[in-house]
Structure formats: C-alpha cells, structure tokens
PDB file of N, CA and C in Angstrom:
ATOM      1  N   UNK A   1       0.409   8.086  15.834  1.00  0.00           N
ATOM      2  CA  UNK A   1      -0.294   7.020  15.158  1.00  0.00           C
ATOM      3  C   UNK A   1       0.697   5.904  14.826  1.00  0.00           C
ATOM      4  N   UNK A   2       0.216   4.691  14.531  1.00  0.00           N
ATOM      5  CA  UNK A   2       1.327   3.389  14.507  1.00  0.00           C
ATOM      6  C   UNK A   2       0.533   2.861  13.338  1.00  0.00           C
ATOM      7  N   UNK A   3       0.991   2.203  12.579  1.00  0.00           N
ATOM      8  CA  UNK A   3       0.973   0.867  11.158  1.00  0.00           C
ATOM      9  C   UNK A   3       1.596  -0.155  11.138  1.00  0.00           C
ATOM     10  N   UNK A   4       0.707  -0.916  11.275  1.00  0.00           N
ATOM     11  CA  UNK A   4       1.037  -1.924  11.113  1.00  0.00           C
ATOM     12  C   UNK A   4       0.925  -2.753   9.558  1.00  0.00           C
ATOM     13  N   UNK A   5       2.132  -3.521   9.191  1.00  0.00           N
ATOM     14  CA  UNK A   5       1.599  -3.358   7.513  1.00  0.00           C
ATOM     15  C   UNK A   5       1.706  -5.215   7.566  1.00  0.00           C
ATOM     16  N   UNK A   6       1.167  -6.153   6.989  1.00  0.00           N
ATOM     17  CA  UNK A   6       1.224  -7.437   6.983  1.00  0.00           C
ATOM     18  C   UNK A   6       0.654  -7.825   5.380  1.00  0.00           C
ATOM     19  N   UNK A   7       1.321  -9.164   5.465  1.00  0.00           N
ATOM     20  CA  UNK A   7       0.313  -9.902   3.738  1.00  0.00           C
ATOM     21  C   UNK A   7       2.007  -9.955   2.756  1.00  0.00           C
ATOM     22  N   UNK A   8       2.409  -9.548   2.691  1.00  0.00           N
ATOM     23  CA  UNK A   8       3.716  -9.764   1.649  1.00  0.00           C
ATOM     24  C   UNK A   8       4.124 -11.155   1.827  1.00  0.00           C
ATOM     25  N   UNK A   9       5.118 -11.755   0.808  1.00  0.00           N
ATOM     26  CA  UNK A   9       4.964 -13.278   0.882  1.00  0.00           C
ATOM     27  C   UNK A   9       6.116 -13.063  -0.428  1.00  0.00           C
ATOM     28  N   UNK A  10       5.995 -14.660  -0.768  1.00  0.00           N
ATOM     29  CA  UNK A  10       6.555 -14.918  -1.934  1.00  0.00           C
ATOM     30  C   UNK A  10       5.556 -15.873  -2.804  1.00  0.00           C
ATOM     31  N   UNK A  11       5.391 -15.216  -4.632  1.00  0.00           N
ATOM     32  CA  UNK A  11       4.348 -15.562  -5.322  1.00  0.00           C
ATOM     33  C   UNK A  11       4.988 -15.808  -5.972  1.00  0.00           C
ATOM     34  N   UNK A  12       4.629 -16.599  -7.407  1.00  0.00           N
ATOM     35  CA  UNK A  12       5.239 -17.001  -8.736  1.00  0.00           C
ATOM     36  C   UNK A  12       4.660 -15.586  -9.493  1.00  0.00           C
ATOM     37  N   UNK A  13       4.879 -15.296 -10.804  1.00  0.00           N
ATOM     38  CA  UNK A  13       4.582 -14.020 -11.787  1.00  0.00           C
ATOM     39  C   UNK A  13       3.038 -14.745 -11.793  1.00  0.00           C
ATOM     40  N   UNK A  14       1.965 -13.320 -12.082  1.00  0.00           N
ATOM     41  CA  UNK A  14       0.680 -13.645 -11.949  1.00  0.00           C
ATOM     42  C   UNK A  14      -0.477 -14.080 -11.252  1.00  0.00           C
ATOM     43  N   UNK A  15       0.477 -14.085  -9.665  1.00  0.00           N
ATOM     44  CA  UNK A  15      -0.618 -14.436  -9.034  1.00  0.00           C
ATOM     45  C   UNK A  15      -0.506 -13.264  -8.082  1.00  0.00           C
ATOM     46  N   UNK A  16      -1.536 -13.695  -7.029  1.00  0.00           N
ATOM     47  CA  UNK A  16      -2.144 -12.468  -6.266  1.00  0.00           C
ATOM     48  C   UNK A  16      -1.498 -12.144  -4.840  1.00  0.00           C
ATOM     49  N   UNK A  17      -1.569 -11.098  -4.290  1.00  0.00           N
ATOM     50  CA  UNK A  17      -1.272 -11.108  -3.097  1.00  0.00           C
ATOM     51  C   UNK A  17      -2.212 -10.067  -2.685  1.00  0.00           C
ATOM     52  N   UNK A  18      -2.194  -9.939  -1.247  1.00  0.00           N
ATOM     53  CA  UNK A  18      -3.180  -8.957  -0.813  1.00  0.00           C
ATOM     54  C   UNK A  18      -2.546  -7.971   0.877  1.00  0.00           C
ATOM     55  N   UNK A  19      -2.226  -7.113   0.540  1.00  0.00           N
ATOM     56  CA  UNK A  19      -1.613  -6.208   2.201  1.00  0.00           C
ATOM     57  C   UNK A  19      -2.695  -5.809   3.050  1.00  0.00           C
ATOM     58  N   UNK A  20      -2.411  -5.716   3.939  1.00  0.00           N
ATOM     59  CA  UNK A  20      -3.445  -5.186   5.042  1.00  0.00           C
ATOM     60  C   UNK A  20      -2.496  -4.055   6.218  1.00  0.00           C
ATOM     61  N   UNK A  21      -3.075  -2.976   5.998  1.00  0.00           N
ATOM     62  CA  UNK A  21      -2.090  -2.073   7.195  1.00  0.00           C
ATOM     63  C   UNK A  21      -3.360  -1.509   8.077  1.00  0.00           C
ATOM     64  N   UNK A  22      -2.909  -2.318   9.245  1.00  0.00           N
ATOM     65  CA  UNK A  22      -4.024  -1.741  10.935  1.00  0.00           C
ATOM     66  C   UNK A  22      -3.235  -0.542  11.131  1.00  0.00           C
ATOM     67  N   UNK A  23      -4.204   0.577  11.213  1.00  0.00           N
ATOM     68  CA  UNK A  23      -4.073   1.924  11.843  1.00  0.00           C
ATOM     69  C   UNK A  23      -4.266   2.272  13.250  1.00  0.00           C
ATOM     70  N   UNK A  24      -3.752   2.456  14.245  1.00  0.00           N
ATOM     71  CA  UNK A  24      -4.338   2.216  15.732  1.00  0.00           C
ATOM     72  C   UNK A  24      -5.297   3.809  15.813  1.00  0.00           C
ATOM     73  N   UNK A  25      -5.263   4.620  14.858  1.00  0.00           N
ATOM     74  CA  UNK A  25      -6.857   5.184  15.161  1.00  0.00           C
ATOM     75  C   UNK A  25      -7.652   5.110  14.184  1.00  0.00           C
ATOM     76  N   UNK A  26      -8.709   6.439  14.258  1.00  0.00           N
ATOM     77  CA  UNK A  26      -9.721   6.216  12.737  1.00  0.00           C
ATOM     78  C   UNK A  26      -9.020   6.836  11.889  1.00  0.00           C
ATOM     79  N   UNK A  27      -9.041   6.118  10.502  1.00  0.00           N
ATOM     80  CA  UNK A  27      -8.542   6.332   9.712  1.00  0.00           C
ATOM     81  C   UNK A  27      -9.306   7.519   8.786  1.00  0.00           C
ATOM     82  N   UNK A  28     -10.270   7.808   9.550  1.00  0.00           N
ATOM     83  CA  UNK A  28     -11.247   9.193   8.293  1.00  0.00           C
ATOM     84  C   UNK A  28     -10.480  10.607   8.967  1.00  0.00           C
ATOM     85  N   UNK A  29      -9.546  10.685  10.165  1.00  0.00           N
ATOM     86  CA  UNK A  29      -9.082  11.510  10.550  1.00  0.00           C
ATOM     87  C   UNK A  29      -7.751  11.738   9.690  1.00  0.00           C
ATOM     88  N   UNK A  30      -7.389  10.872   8.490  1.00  0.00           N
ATOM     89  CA  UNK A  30      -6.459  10.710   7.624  1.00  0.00           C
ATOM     90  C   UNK A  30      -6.680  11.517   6.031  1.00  0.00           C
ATOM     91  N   UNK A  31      -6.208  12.608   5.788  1.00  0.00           N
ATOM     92  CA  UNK A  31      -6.165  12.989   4.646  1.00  0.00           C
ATOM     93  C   UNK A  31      -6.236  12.034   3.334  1.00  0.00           C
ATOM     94  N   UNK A  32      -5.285  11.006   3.912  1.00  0.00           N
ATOM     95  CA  UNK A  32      -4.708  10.355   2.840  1.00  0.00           C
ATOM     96  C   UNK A  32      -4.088   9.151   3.425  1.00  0.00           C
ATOM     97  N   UNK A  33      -4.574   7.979   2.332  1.00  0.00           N
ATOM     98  CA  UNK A  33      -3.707   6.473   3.015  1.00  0.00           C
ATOM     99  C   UNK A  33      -3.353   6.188   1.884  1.00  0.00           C
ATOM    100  N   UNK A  34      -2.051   5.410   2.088  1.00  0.00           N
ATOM    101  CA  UNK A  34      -1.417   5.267   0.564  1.00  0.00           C
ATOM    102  C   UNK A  34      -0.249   4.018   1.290  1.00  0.00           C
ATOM    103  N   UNK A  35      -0.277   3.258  -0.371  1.00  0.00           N
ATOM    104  CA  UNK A  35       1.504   2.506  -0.328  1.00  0.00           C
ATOM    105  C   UNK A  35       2.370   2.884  -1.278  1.00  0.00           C
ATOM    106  N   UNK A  36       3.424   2.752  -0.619  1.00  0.00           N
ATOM    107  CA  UNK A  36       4.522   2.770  -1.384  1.00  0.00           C
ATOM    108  C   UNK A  36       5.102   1.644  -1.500  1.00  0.00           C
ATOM    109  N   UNK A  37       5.889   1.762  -2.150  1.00  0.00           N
ATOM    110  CA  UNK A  37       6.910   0.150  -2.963  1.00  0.00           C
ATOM    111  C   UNK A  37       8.452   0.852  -2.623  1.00  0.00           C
ATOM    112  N   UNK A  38       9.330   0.648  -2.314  1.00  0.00           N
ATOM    113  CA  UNK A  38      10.832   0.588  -2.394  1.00  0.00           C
ATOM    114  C   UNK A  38      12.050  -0.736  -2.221  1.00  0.00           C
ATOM    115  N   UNK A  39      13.263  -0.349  -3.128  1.00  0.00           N
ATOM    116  CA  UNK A  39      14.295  -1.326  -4.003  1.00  0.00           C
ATOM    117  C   UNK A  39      15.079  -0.513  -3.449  1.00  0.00           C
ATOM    118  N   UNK A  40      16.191  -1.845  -3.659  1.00  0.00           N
ATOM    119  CA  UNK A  40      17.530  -1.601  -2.998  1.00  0.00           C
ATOM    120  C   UNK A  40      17.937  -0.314  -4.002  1.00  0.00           C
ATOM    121  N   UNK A  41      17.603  -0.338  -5.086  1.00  0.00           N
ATOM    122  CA  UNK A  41      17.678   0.560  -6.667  1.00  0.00           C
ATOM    123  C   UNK A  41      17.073   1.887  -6.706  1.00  0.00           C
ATOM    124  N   UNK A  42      16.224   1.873  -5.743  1.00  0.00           N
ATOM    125  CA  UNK A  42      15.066   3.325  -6.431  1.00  0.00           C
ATOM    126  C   UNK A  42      14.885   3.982  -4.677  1.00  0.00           C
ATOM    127  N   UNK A  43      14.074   4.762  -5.013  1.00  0.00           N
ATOM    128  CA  UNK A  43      13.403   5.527  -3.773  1.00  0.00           C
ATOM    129  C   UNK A  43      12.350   5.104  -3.832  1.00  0.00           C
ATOM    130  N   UNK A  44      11.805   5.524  -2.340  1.00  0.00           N
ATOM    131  CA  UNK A  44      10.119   4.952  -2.005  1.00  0.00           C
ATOM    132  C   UNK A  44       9.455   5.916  -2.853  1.00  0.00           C
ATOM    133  N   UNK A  45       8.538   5.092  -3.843  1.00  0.00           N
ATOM    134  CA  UNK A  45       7.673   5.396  -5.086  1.00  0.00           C
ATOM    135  C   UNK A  45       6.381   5.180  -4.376  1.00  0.00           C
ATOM    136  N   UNK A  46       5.093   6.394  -4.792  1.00  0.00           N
ATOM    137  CA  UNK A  46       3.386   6.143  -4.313  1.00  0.00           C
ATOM    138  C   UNK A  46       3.485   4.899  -5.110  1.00  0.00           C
ATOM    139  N   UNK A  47       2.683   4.120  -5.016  1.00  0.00           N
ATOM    140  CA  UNK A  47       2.092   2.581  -5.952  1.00  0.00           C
ATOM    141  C   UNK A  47       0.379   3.485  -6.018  1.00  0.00           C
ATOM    142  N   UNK A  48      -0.278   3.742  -4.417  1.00  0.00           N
ATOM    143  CA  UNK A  48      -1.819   3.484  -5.136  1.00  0.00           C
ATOM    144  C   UNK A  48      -1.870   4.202  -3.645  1.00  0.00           C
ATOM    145  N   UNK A  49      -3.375   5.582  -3.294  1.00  0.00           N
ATOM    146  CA  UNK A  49      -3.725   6.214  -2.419  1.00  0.00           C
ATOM    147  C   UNK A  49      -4.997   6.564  -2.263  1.00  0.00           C
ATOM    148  N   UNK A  50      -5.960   6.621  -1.361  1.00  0.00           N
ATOM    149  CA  UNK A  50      -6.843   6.941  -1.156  1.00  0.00           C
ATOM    150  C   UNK A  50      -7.403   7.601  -0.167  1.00  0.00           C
ATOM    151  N   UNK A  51      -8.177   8.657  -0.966  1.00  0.00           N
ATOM    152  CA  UNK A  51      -8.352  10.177   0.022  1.00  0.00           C
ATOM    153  C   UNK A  51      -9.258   9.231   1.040  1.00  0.00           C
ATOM    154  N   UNK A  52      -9.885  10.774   2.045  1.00  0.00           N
ATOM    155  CA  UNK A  52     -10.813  10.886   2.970  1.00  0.00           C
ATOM    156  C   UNK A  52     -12.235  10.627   1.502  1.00  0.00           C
ATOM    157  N   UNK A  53     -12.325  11.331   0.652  1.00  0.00           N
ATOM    158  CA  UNK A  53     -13.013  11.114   0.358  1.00  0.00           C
ATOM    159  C   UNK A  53     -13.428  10.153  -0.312  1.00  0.00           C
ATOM    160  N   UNK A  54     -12.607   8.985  -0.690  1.00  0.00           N
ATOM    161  CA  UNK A  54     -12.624   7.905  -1.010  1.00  0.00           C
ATOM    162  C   UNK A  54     -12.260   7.796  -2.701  1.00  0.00           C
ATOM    163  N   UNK A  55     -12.025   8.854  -3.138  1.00  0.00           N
ATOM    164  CA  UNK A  55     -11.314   9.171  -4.532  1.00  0.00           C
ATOM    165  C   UNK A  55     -10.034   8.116  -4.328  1.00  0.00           C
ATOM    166  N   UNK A  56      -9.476   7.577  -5.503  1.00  0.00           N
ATOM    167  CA  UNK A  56      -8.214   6.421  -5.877  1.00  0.00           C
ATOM    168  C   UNK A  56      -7.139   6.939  -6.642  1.00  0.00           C
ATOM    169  N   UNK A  57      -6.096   6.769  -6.234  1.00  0.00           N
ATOM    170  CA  UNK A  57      -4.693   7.369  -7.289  1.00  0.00           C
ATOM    171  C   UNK A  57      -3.815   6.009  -7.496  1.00  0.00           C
ATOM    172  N   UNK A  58      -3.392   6.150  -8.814  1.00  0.00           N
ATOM    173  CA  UNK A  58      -2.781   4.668  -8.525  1.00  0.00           C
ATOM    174  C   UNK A  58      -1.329   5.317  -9.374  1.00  0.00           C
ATOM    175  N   UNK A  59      -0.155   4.242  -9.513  1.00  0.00           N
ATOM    176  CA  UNK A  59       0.915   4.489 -10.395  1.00  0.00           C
ATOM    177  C   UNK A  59       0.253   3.764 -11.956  1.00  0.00           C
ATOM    178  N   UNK A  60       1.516   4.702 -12.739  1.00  0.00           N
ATOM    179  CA  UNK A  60       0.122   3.758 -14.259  1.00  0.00           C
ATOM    180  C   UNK A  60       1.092   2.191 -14.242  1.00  0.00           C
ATOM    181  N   UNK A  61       1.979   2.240 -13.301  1.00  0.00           N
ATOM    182  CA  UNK A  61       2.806   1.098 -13.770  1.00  0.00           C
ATOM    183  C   UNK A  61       1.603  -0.195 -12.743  1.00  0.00           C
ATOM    184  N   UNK A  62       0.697   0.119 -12.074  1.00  0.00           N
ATOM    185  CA  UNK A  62      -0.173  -0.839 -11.694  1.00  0.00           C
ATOM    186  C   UNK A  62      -1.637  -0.825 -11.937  1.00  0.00           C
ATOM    187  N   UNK A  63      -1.433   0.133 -12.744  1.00  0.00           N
ATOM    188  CA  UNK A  63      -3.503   0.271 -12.876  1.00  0.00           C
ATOM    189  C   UNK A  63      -3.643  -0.763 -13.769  1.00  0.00           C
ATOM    190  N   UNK A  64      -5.071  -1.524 -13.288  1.00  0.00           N
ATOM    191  CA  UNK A  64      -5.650  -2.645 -13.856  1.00  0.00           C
ATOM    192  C   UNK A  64      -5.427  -3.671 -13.057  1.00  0.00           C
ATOM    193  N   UNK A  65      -4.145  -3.646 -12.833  1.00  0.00           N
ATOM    194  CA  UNK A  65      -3.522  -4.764 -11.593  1.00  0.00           C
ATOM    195  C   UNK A  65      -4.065  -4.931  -9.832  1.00  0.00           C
ATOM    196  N   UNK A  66      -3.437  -3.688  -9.488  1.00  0.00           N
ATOM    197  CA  UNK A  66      -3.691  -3.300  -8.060  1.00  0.00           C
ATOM    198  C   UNK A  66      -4.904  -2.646  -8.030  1.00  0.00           C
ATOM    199  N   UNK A  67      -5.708  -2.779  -6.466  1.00  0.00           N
ATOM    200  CA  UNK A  67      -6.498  -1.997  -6.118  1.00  0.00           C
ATOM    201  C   UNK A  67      -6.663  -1.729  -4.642  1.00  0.00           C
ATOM    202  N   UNK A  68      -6.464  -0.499  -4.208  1.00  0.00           N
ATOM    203  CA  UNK A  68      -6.902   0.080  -2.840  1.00  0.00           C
ATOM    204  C   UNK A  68      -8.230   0.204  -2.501  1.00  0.00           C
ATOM    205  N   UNK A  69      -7.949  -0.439  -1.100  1.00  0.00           N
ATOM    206  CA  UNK A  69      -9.447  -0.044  -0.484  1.00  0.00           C
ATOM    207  C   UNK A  69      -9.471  -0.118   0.951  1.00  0.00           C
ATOM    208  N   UNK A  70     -10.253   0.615   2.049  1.00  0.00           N
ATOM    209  CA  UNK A  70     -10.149   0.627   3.198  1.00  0.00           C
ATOM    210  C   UNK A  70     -11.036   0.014   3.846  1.00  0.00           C
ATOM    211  N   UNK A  71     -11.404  -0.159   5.532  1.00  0.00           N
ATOM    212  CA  UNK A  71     -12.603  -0.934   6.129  1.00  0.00           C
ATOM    213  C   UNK A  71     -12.603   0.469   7.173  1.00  0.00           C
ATOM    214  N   UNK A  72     -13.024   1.245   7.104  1.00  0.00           N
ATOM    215  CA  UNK A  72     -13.512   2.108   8.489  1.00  0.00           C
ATOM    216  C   UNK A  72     -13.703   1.601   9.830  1.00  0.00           C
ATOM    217  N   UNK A  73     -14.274   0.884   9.634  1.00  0.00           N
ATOM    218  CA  UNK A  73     -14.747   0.125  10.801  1.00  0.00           C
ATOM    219  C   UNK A  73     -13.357  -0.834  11.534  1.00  0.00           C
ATOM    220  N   UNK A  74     -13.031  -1.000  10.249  1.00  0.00           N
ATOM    221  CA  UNK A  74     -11.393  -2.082  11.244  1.00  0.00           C
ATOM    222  C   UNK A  74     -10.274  -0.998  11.201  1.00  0.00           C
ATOM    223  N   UNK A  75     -10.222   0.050  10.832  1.00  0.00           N
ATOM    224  CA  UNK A  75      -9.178   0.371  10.534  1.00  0.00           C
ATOM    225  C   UNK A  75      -8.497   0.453   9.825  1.00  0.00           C
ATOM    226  N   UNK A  76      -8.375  -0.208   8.857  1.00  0.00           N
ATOM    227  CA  UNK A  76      -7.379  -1.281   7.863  1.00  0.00           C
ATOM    228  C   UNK A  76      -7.235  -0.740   6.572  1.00  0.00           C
ATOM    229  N   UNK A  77      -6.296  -0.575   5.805  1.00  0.00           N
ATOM    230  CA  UNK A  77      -6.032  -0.279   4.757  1.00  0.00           C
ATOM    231  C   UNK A  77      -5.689  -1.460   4.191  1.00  0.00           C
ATOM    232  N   UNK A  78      -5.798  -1.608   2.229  1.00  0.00           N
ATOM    233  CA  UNK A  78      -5.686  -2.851   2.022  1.00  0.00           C
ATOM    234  C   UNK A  78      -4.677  -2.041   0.706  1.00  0.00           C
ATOM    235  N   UNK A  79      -4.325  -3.147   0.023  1.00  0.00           N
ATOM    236  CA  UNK A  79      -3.939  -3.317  -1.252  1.00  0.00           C
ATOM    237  C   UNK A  79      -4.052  -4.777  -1.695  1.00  0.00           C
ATOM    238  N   UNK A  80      -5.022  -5.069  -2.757  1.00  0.00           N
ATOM    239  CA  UNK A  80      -5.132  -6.480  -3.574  1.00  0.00           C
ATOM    240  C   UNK A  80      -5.042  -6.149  -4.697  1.00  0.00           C
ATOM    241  N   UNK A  81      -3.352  -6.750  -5.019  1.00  0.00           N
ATOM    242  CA  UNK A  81      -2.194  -7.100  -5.698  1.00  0.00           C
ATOM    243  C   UNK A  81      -2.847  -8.399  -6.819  1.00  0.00           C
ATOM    244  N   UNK A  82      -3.166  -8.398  -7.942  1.00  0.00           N
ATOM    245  CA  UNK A  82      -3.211  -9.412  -9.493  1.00  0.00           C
ATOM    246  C   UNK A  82      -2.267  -8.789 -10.330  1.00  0.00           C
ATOM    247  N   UNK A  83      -1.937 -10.288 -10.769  1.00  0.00           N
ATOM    248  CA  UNK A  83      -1.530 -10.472 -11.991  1.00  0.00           C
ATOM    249  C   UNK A  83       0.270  -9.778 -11.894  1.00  0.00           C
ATOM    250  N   UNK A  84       0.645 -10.297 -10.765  1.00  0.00           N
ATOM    251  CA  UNK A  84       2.205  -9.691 -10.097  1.00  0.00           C
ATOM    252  C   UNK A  84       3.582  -9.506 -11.315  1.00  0.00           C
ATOM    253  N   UNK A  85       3.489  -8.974 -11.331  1.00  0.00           N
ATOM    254  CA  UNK A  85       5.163  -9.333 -12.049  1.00  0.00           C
ATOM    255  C   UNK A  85       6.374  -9.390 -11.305  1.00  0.00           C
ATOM    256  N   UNK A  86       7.664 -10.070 -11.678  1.00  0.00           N
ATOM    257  CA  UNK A  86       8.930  -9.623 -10.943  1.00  0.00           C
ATOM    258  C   UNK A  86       8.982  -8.182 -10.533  1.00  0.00           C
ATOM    259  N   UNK A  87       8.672  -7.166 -11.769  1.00  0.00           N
ATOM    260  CA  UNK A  87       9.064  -5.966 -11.492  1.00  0.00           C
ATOM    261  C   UNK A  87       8.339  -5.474 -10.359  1.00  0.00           C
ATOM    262  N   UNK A  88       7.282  -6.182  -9.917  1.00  0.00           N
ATOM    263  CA  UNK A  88       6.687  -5.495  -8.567  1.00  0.00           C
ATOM    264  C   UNK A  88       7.074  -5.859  -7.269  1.00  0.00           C
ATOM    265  N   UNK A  89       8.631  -6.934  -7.398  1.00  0.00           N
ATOM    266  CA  UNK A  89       9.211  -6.964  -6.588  1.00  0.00           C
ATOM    267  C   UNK A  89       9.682  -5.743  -5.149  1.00  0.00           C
ATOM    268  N   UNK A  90       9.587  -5.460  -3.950  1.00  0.00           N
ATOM    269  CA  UNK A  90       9.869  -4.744  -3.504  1.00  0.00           C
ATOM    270  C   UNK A  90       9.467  -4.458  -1.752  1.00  0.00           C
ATOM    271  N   UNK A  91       9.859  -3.544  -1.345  1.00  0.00           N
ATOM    272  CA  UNK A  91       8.942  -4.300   0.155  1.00  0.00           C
ATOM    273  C   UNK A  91       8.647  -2.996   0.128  1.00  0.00           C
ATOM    274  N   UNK A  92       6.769  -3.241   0.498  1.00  0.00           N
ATOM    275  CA  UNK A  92       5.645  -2.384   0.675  1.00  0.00           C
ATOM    276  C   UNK A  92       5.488  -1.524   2.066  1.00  0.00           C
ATOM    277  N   UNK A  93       5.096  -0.395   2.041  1.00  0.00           N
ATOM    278  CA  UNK A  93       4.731   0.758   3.451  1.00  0.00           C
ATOM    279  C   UNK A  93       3.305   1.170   2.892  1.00  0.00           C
ATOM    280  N   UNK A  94       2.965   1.376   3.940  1.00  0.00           N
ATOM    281  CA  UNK A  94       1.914   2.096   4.161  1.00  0.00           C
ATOM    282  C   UNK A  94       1.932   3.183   4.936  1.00  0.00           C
ATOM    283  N   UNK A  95       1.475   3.811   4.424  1.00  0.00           N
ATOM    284  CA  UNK A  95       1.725   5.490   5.142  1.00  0.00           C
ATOM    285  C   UNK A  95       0.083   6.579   5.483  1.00  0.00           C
ATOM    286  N   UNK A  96       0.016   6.953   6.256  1.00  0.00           N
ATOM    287  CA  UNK A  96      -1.537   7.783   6.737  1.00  0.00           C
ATOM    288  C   UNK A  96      -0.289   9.286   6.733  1.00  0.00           C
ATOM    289  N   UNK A  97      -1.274  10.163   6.072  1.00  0.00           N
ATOM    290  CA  UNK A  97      -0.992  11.096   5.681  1.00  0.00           C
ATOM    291  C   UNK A  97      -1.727  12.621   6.398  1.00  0.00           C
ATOM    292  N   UNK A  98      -1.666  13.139   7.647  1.00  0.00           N
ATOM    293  CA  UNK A  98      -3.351  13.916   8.306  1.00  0.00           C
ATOM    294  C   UNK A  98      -3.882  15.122   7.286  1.00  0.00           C
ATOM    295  N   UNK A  99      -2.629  15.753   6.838  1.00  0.00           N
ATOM    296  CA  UNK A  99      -2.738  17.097   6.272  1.00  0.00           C
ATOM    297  C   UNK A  99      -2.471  16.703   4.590  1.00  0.00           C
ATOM    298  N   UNK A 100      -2.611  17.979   3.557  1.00  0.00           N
ATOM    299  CA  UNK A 100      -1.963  17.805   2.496  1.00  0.00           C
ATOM    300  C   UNK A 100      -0.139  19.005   2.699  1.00  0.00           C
ATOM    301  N   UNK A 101       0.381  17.713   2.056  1.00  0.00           N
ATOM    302  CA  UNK A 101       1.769  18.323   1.921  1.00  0.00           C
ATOM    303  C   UNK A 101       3.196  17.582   3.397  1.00  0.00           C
ATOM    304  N   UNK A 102       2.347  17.041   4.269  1.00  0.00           N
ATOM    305  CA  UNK A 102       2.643  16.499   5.336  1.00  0.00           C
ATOM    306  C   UNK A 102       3.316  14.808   4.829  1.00  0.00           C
ATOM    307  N   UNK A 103       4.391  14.809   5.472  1.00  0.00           N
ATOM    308  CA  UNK A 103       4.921  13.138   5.330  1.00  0.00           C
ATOM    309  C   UNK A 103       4.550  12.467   5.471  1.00  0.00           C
ATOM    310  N   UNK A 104       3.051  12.394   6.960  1.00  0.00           N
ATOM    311  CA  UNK A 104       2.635  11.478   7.323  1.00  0.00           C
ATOM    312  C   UNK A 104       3.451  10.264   8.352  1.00  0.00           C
ATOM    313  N   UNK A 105       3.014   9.202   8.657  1.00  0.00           N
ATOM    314  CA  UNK A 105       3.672   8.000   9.288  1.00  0.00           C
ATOM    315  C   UNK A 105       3.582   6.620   8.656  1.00  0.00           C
ATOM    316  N   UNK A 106       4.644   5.754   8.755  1.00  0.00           N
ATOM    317  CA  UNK A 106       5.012   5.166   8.092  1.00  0.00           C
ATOM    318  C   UNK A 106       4.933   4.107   8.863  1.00  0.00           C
ATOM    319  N   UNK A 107       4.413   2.816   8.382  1.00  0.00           N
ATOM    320  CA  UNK A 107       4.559   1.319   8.672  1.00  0.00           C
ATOM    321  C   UNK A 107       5.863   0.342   8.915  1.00  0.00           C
ATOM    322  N   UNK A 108       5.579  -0.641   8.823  1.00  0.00           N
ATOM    323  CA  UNK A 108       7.337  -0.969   9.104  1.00  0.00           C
ATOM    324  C   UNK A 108       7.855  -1.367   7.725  1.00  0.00           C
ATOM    325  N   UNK A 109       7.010  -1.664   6.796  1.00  0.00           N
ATOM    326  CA  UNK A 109       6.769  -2.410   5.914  1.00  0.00           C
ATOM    327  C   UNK A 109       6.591  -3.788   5.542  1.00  0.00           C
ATOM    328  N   UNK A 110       6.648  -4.432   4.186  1.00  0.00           N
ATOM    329  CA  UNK A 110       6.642  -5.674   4.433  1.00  0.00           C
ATOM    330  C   UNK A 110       7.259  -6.095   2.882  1.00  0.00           C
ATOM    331  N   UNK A 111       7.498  -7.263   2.891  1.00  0.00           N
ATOM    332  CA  UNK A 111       7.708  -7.855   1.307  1.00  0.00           C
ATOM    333  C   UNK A 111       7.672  -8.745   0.572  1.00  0.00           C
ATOM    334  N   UNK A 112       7.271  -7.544  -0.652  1.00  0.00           N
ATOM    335  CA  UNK A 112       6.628  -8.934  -1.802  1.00  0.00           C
ATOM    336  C   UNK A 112       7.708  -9.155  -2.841  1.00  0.00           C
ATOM    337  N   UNK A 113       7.583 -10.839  -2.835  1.00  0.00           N
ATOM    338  CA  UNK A 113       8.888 -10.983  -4.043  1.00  0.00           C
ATOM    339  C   UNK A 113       7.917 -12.015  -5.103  1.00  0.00           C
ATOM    340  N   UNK A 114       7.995 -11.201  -6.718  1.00  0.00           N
ATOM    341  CA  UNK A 114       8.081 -11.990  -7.131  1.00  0.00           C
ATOM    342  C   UNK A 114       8.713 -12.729  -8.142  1.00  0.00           C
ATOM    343  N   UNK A 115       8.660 -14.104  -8.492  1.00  0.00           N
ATOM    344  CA  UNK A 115       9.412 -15.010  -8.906  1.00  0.00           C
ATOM    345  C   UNK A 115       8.907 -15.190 -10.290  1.00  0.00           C
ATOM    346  N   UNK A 116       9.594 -15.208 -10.975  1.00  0.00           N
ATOM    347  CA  UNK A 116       9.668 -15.347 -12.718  1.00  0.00           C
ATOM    348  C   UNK A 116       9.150 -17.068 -13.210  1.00  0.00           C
TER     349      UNK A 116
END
C-alpha cells in the first residue's frame, strides 16, 4: 500500500489547516488510519485515528482543535487542523494500519509550521 500525505503549509497561531492522505487502495480494508506529528525533539506521537468502524481517538493535547475524517469513496484520509498553535509545529504522517498491533505503512509526510 502507498500514502500519499499533502496540505501542510505555513499558518500564523489560530488558523486552520487541513491534510489529506490518498491511499492507493480501499481504505475499509484498514484496521486503522491515523496521524502522527514528529520534532526534531520527540518521537512520532498518534495526534488523532480512526477505526474501520468509524470510532475517533484523538491526543488530549488536540481535542476540540483537530478532527479526523475519511471519504471511502476517494480514499482519502483527512485531518482539519483549528485554532493551531506553535506547539503543533511538526511534520505530519499518515499511517493505515491492516491488523491490531501491526506498524502499518507510512506516508512521506508533510509540514506544518506554526508561527507565533
């Protein structure tokens, strides 16, 4: 499977951004679609995931903010990013997950910076 992950940019604090990761198959054959966030500082951290069954997991450091959601039909996994802070500085992956407990595959990523 391949990901493609796009939409990262550069925002001022508070405004929006929105990711889009194309899956080149169906994505209901996916346990699990999820992003991660990683810094030159930290390890790749979940941000926000969503089962097959369409259940939502998010980090608490973005709930209210971020929200996941998919298009079946395109493929596509999303994340729409409000109300940004610096600290959500970082460049984003997207990852399809088939099994539970499995690594899954990984996007190329992309990145969001934002500016104070």
């Amino acid at each position: 499977v391949q990901l493609q992950a796009s939409g990262g940019g550069l925002v001022q604090a508070g405004g929006s951004l929105r990711l889009s990761c194309v899956v080149s198959e169906s994505i209901v054959n996916f346990y699990a679609l999820g992003w991660y966030r990683q810094t030159p500082r930290e390890t790749r951290q979940l941000v926000a995931r969503i089962l097959r069954s369409g259940n939502t997991n998010y980090a608490d450091s973005v709930k209210g903010r971020f929200t996941i959601s998919r298009d079946i039909a395109e493929k596509t996994l999303y994340l729409q990013m409000n109300n940004l802070k610096p600290e959500d500085t970082a460049t984003y992956y997207c990852n399809a997950k088939s099994k539970i407990g499995s690594g899954g595959a990984w996007g190329q990523g992309t990145q969001v910076t934002v500016s104070s």
